[in-house]
Protein backbone atom coordinates (compact mmCIF):
# COMPACT_ATOMS: atom_id res chain seq x y z
CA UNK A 1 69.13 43.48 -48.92
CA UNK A 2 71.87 41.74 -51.02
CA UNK A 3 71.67 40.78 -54.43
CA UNK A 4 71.80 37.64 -56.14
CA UNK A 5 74.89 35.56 -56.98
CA UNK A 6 73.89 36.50 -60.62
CA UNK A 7 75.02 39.87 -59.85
CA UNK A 8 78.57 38.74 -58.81
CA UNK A 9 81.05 41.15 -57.23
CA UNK A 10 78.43 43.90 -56.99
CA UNK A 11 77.28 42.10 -53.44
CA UNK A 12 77.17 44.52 -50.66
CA UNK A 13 77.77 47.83 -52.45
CA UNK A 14 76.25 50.62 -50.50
CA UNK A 15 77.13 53.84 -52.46
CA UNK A 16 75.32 52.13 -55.40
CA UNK A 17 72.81 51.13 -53.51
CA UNK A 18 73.05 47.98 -52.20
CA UNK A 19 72.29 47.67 -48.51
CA UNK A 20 74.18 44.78 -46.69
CA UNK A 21 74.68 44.22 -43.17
CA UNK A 22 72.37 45.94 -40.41
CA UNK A 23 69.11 47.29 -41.35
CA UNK A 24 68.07 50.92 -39.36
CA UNK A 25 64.80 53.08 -39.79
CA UNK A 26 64.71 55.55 -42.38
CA UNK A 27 65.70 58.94 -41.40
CA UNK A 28 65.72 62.51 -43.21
CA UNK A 29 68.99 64.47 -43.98
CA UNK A 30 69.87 67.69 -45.35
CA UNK A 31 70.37 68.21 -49.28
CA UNK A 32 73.80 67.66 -50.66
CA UNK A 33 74.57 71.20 -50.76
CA UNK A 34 74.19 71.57 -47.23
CA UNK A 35 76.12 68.81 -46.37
CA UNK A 36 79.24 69.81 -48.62
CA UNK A 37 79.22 73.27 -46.95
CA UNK A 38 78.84 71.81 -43.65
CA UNK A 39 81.33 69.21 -44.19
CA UNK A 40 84.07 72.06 -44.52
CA UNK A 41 83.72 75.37 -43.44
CA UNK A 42 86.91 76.65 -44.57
CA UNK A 43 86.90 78.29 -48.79
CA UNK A 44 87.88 75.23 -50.51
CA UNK A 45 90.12 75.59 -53.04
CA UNK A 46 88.76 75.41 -57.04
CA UNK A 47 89.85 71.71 -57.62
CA UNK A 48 87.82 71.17 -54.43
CA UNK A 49 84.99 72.94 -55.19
CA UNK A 50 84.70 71.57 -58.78
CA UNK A 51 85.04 67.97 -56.75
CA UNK A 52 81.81 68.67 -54.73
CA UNK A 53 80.06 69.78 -57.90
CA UNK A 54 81.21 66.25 -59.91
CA UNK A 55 79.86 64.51 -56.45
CA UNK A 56 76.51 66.38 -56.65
CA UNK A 57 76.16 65.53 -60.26
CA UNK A 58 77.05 61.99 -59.52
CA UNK A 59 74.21 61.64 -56.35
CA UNK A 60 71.78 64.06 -58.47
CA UNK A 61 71.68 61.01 -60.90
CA UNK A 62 71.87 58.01 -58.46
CA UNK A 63 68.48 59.85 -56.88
CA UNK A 64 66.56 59.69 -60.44
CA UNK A 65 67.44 56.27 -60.40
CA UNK A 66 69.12 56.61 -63.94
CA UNK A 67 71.94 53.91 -64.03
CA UNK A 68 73.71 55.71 -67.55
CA UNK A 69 73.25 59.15 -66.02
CA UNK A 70 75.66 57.75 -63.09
CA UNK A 71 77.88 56.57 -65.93
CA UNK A 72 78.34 60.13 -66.98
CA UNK A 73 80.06 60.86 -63.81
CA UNK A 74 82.84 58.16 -63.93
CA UNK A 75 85.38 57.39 -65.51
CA UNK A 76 85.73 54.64 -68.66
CA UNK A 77 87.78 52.73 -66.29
CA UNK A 78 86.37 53.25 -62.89
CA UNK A 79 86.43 50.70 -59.94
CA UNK A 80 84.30 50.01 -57.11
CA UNK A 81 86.14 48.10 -54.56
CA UNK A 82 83.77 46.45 -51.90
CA UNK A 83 84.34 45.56 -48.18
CA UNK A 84 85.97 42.67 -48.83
CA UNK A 85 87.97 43.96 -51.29
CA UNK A 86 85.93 42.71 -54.45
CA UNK A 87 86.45 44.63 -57.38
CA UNK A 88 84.09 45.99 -60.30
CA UNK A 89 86.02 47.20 -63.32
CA UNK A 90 84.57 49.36 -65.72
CA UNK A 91 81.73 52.25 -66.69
CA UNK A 92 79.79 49.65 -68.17
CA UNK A 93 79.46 46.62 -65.64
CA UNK A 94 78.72 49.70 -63.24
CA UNK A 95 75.97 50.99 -65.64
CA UNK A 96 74.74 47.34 -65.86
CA UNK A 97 74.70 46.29 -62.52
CA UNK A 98 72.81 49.63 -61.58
CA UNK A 99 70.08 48.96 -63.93
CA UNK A 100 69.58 45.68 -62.18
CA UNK A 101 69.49 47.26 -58.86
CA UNK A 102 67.06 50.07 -60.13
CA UNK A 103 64.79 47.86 -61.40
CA UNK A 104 64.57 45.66 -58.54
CA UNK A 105 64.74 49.03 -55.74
CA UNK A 106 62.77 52.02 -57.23
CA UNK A 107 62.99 54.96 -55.41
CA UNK A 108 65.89 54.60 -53.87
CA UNK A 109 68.31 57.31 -52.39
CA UNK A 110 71.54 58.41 -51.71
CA UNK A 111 73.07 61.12 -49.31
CA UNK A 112 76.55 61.59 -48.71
CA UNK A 113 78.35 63.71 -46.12
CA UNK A 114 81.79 64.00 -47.13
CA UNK A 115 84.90 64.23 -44.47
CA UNK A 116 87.30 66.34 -46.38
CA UNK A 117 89.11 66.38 -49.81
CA UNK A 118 92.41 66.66 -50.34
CA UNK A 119 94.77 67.00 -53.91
CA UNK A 120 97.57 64.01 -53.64
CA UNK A 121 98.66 65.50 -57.16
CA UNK A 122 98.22 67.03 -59.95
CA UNK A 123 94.87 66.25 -61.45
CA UNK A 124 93.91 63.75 -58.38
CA UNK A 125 91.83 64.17 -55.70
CA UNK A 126 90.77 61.94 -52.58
CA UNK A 127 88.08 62.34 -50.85
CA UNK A 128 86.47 59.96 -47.58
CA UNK A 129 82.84 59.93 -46.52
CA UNK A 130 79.68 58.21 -45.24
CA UNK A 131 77.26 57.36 -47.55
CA UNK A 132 73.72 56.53 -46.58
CA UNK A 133 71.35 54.15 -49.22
CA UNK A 134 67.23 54.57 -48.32
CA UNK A 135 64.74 52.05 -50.52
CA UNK A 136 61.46 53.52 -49.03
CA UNK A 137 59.48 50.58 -50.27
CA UNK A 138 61.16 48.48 -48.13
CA UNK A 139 62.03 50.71 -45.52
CA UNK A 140 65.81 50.24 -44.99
CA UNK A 141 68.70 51.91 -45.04
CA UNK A 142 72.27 51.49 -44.65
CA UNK A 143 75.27 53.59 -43.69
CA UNK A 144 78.94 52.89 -45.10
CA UNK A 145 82.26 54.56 -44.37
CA UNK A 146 83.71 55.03 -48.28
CA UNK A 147 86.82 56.47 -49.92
CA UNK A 148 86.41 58.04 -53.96
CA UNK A 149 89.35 59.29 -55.90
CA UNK A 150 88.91 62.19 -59.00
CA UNK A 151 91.10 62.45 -61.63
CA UNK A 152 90.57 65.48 -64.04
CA UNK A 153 90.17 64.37 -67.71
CA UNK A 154 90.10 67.23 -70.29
CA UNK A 155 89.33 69.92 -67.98
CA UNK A 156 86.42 67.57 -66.15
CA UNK A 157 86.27 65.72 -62.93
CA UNK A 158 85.50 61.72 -63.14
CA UNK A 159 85.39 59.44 -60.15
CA UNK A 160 87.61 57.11 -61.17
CA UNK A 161 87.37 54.98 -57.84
CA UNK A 162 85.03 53.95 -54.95
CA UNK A 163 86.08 52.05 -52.10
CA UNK A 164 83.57 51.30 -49.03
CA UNK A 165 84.18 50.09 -45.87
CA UNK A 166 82.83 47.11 -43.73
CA UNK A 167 80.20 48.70 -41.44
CA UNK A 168 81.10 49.15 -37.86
CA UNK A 169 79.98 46.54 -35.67
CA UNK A 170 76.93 47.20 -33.52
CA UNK A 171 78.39 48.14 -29.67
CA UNK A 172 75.91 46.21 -27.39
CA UNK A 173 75.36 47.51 -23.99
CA UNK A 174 76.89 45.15 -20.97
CA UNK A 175 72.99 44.86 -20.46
CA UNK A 176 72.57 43.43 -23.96
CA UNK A 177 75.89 41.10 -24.22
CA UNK A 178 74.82 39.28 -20.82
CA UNK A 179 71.50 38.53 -22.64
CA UNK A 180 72.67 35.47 -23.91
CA UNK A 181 73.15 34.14 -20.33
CA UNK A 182 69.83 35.06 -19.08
CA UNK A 183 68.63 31.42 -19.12
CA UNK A 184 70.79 31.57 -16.01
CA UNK A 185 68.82 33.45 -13.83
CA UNK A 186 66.84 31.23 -11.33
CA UNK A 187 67.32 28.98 -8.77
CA UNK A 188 69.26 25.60 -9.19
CA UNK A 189 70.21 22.64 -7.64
CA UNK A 190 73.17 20.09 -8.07
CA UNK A 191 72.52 17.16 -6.15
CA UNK A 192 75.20 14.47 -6.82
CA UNK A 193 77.88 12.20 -4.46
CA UNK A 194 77.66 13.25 -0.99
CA UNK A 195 77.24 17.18 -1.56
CA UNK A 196 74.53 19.74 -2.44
CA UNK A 197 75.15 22.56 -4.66
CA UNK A 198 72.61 25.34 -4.55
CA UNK A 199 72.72 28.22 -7.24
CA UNK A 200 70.67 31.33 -7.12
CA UNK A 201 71.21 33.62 -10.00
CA UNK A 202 69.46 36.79 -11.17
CA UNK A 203 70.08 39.85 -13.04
CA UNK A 204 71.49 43.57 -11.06
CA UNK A 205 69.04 46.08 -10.21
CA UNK A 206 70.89 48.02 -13.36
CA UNK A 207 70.59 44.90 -15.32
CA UNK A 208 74.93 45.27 -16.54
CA UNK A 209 75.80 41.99 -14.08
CA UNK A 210 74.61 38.79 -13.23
CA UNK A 211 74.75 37.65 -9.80
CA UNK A 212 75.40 34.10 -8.22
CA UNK A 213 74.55 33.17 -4.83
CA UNK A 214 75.57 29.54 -4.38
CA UNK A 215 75.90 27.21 -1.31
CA UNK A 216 77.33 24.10 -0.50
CA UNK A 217 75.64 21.60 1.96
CA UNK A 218 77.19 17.90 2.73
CA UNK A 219 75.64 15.73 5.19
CA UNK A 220 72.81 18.56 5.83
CA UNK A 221 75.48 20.86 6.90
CA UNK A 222 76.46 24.48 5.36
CA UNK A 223 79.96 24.11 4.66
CA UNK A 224 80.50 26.64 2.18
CA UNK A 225 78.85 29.73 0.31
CA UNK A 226 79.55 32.72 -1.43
CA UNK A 227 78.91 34.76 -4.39
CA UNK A 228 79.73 35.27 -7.90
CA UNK A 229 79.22 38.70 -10.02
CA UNK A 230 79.04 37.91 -14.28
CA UNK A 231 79.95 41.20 -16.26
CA UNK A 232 81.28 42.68 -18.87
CA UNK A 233 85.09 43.56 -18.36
CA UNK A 234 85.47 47.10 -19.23
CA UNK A 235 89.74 46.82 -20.32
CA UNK A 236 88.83 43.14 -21.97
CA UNK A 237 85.28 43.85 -23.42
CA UNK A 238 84.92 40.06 -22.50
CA UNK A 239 82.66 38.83 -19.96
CA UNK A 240 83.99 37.83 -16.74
CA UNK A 241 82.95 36.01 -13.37
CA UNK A 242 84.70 36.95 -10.24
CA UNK A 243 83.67 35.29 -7.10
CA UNK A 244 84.45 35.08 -3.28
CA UNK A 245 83.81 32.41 -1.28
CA UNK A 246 83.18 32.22 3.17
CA UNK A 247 86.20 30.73 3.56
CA UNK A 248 88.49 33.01 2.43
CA UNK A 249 88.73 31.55 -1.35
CA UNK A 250 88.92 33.66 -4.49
CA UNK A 251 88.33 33.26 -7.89
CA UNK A 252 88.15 34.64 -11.18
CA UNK A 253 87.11 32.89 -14.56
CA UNK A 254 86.30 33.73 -18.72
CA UNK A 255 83.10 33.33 -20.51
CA UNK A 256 82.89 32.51 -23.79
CA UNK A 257 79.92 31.45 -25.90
CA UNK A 258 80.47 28.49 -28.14
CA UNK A 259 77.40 27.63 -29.58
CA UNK A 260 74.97 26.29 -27.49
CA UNK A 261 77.33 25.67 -25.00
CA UNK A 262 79.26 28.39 -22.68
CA UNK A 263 82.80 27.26 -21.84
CA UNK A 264 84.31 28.86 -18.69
CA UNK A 265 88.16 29.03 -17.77
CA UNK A 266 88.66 29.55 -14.48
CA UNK A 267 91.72 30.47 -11.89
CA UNK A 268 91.56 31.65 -8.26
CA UNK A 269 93.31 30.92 -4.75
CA UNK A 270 91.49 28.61 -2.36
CA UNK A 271 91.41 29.82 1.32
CA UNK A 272 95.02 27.95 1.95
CA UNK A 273 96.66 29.41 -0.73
CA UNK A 274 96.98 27.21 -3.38
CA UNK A 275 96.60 27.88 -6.42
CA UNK A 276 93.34 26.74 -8.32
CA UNK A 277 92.04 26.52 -11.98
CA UNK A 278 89.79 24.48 -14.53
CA UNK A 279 87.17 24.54 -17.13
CA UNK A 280 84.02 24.55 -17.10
CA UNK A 281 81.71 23.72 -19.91
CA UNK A 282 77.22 24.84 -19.17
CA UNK A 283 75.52 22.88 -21.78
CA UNK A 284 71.74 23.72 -21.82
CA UNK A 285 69.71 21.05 -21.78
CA UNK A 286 66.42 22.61 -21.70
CA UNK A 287 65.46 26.01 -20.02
CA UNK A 288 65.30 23.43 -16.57
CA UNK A 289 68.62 20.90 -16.75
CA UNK A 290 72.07 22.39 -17.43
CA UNK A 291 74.87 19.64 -18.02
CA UNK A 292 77.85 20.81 -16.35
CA UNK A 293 81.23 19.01 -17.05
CA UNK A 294 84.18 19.94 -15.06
CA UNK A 295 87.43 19.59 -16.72
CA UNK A 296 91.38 19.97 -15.97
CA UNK A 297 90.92 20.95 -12.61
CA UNK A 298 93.64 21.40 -10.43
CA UNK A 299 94.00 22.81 -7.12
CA UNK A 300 97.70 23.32 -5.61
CA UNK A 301 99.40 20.16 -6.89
CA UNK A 302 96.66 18.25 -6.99
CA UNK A 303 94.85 17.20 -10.57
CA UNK A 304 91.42 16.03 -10.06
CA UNK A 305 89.25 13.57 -12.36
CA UNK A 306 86.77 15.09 -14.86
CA UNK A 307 82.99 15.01 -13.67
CA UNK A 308 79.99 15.80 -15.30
CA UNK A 309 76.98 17.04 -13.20
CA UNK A 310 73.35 18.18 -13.76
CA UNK A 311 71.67 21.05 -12.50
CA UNK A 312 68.17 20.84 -12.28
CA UNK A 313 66.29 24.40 -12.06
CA UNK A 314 64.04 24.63 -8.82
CA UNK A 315 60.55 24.49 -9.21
CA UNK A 316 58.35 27.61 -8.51
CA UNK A 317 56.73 27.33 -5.42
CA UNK A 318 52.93 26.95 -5.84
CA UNK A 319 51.10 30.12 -5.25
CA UNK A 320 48.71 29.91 -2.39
């Protein structure tokens, strides 16, 4: 949940509540107090401690949902810098845009779980975090990495600044990233000049690689066939094809989606030794007809012409 333009640089604040980005069940934490004590288990010294008590004060207030209560705990000045380095000046836009948010959100929660404080000075504290917003009417919640800085002002601690972080992107499984290719699996055939291209591709037993079988038949003859294995490289975190052919040919090529379309570089050794490399561009027709265009292929010194081809999926064989 975002809010509206109207609300202007306020867009994606967690810490105050607004939850941007990925949306995950709601879950139950400890209290504050546990967390603060957990998050440290050395004595912390008294700025410290009187830091924890200003952050307790300020999520005591965020969880009553009472915008000017929060205002209490920050400074005149105070700054909340968002994930893409937007910036809210002052107690009293904070205050406003809260009451918005309230309003619009009721119920909603905050838990932190501080990483450590530390004094940069006299007076000034920083201290990092996660911070997790729940809204249990709507069932979401969202988790942000954050940074707050207290100054001490007449023998109180303020937050004077809050900066959050861009949530970590999800880490897919290689099972998940090849899911985008899975219109791939099934049997195909490329029928075009004087050759016959047969492709049969399905998914691992453990699901992380896709695996090509393909064949090459000219005049009714076999004269070629090997096999291909899609993954995810482990060093790259891209996905990669390497393949082997009968006759002593090697290969290995890039996938990258673009679109609707997946464009493939490729470069390999044929069985004599030359060198060998193009691109290939799969553009889905419909879940049975790929469009295939072979481009900048070259194989030794040789350059050979563009083609397009289209591979038709094999119909099921009729159950009897």
């Amino acid at each position: 949940m975002r809010f509206s333009p109207r609300y202007g640089l306020a867009a994606g604040l967690v810490l105050f509540g607004l939850v941007g980005g990925l949306v995950y069940g709601l879950t139950t934490r400890p209290p504050i107090e546990e967390q603060l004590a957990a998050a440290d288990d050395s004595k912390p010294s008294p700025d410290e401690a009187a830091v924890h008590k200003a952050l307790e004060s300020f999520v005591s207030a965020f969880n009553e949902n009472d915008a000017k209560k929060v205002g209490t705990t920050l400074t005149a000045n105070a700054e909340y810098i968002d994930e893409k380095s937007n910036r809210i000046e002052g107690t009293a836009a904070i205050i406003d845009m809260l009451t918005k948010f309230f309003a619009g959100s009721k119920g909603a929660k905050l838990q932190i779980t501080p990483e450590g404080a530390r004094t940069v000075a006299p007076g000034v504290v920083i201290e990092d975090g996660e911070s997790t917003v729940t809204i249990p009417e709507k069932k979401t919640e969202s988790v942000r990495k954050y940074t707050m800085v207290y100054v001490k002002i007449e023998g109180s601690w303020k937050i004077a600044s809050i900066r959050e972080y861009p949530e970590e992107p999800e880490v897919l499984t290689p099972e998940e990233r090849l899911q985008d290719l899975a219109w791939f699996v099934g049997e195909w055939v490329d029928e075009g000049g004087d050759s016959l291209v047969m492709n049969n591709v399905r998914f691992s037993t453990d699901k992380t690689h896709l695996i090509r079988e393909f064949s090459v038949k000219q005049e009714g003859e076999e004269v070629m066939k090997g096999m291909q294995w899609i993954g995810v490289d482990p060093l790259t975190g891209t996905i990669k094809g390497w393949s082997f052919d009968t006759s002593g040919g090697r290969s290995e090529s890039t996938w990258t989606k673009n679109g609707a379309q997946w464009l493939v570089r490729s470069s390999g050794v044929t069985s004599d030794g030359d060198e060998s490399g193009g691109t290939y561009i799969f553009n889905l027709l419909n879940k049975d007809r790929i469009e295939l265009k072979v481009m900048h292929k070259v194989v030794g010194d040789t350059v050979e012409a563009d083609s397009t081809a289209i591979m038709v999926r094999k119909p099921t064989a009729p159950k009897k």
